[in-house]
C-alpha atoms as a PDB file:
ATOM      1  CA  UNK A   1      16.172 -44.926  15.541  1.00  0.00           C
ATOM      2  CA  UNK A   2      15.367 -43.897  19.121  1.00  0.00           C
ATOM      3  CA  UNK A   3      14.040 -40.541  19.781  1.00  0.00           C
ATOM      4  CA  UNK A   4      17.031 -40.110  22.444  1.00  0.00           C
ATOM      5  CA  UNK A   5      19.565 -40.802  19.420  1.00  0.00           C
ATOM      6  CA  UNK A   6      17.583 -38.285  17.111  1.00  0.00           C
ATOM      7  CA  UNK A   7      18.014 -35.711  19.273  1.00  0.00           C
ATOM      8  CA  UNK A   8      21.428 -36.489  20.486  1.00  0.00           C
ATOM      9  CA  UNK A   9      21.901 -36.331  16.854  1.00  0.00           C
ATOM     10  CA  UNK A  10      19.835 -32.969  16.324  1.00  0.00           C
ATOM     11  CA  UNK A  11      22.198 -31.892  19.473  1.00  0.00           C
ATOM     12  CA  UNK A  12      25.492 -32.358  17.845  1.00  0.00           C
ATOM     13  CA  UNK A  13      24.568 -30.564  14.950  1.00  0.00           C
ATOM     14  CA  UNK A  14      27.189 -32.012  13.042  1.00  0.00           C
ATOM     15  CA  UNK A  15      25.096 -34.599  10.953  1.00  0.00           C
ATOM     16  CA  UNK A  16      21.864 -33.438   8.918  1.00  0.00           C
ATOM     17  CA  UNK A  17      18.888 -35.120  10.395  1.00  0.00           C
ATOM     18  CA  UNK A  18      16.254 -34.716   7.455  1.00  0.00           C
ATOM     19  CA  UNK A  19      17.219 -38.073   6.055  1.00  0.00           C
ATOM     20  CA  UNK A  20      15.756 -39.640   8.925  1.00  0.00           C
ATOM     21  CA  UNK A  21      12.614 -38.614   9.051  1.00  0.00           C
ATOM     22  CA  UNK A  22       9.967 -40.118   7.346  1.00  0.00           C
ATOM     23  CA  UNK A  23       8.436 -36.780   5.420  1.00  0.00           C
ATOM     24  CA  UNK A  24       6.145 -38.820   3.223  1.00  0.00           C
ATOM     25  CA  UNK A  25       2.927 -38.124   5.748  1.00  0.00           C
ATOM     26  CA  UNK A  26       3.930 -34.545   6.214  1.00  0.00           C
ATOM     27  CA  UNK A  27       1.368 -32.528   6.279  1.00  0.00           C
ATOM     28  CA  UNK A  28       0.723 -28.443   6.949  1.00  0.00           C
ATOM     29  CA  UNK A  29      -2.392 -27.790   8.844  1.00  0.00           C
ATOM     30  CA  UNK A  30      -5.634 -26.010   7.457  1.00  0.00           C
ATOM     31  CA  UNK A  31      -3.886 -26.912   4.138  1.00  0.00           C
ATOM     32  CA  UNK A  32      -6.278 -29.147   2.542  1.00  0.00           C
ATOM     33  CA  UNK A  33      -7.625 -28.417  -0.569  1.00  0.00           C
ATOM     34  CA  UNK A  34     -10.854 -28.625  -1.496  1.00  0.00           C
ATOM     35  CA  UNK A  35     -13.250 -28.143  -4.999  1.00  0.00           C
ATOM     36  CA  UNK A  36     -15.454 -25.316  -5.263  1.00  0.00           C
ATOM     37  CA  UNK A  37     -17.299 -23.666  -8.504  1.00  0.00           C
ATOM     38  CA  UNK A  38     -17.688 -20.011  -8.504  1.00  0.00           C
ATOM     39  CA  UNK A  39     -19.658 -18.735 -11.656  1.00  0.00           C
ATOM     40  CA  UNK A  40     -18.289 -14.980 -12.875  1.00  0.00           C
ATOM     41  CA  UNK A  41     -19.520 -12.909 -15.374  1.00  0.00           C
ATOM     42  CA  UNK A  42     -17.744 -12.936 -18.988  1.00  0.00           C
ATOM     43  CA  UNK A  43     -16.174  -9.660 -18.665  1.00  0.00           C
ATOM     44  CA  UNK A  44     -14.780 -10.807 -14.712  1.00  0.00           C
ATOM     45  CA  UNK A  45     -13.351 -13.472 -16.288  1.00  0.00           C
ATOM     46  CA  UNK A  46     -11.722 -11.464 -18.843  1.00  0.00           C
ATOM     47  CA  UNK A  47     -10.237  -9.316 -16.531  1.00  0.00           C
ATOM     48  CA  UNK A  48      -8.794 -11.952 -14.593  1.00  0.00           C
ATOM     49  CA  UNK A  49      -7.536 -13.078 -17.391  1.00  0.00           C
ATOM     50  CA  UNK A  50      -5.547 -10.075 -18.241  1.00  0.00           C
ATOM     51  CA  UNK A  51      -3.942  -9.923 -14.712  1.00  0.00           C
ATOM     52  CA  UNK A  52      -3.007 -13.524 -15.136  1.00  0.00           C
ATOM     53  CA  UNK A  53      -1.129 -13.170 -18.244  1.00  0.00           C
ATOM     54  CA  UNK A  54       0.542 -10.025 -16.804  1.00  0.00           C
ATOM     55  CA  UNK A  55       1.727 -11.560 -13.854  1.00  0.00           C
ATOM     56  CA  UNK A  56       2.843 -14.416 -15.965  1.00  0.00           C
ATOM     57  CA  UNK A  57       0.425 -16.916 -13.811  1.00  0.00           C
ATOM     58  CA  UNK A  58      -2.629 -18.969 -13.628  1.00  0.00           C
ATOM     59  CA  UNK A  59      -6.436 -17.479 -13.251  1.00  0.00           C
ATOM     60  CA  UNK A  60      -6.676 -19.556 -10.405  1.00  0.00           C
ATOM     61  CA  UNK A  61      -3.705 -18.256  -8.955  1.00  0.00           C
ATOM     62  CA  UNK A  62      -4.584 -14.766  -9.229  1.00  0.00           C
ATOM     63  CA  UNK A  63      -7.626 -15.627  -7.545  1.00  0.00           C
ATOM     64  CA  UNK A  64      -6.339 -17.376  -4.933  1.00  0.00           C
ATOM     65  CA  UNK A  65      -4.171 -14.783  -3.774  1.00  0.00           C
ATOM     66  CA  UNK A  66      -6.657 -11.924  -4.033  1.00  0.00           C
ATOM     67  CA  UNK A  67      -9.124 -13.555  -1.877  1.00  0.00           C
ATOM     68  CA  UNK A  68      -6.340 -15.089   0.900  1.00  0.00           C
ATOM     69  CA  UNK A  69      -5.234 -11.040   0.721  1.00  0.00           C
ATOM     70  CA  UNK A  70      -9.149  -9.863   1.328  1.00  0.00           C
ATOM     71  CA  UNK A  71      -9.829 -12.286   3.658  1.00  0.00           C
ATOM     72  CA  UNK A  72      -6.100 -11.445   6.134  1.00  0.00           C
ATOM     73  CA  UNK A  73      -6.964  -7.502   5.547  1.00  0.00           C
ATOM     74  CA  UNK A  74     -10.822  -8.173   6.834  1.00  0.00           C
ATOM     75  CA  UNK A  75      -9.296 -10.097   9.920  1.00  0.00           C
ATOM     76  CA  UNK A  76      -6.875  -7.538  10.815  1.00  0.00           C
ATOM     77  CA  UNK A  77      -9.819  -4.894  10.423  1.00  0.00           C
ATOM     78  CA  UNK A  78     -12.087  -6.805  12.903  1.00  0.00           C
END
């Protein structure tokens, strides 16, 4: 399809253009993941533990999202 008929298309808004685009090489910027090891204490670990079961998630999760929240409130700060 030719980017003039994918926007007409887009234009009408009367036909759903998801199915033809090609989504299988989508990618979100800055979004690449990548392996690192972290060694905490026993009782850190514990304690992360205990927040993951609350929450009903995984330690890494409750990880993740504690550090992503640290790291937007020291941006904000600065």
């Amino acid at each position: 399809m030719k980017a003039k008929e994918l926007d007409d298309k887009f234009d009408s808004g009367k036909d759903d253009i998801v199915d033809d685009l090609d989504l299988s090489t989508l990618k979100r910027p800055n979004q690449a993941q990548r392996r690192v090891n972290v060694d905490f204490p026993e009782w850190m670990i514990a304690s992360l533990d205990r927040e993951a079961a609350r929450l009903g998630v995984t330690r890494q999760s409750v990880i993740k999202v504690w550090l992503a929240e640290r790291l937007e409130s020291t941006s904000r700060a600065r």
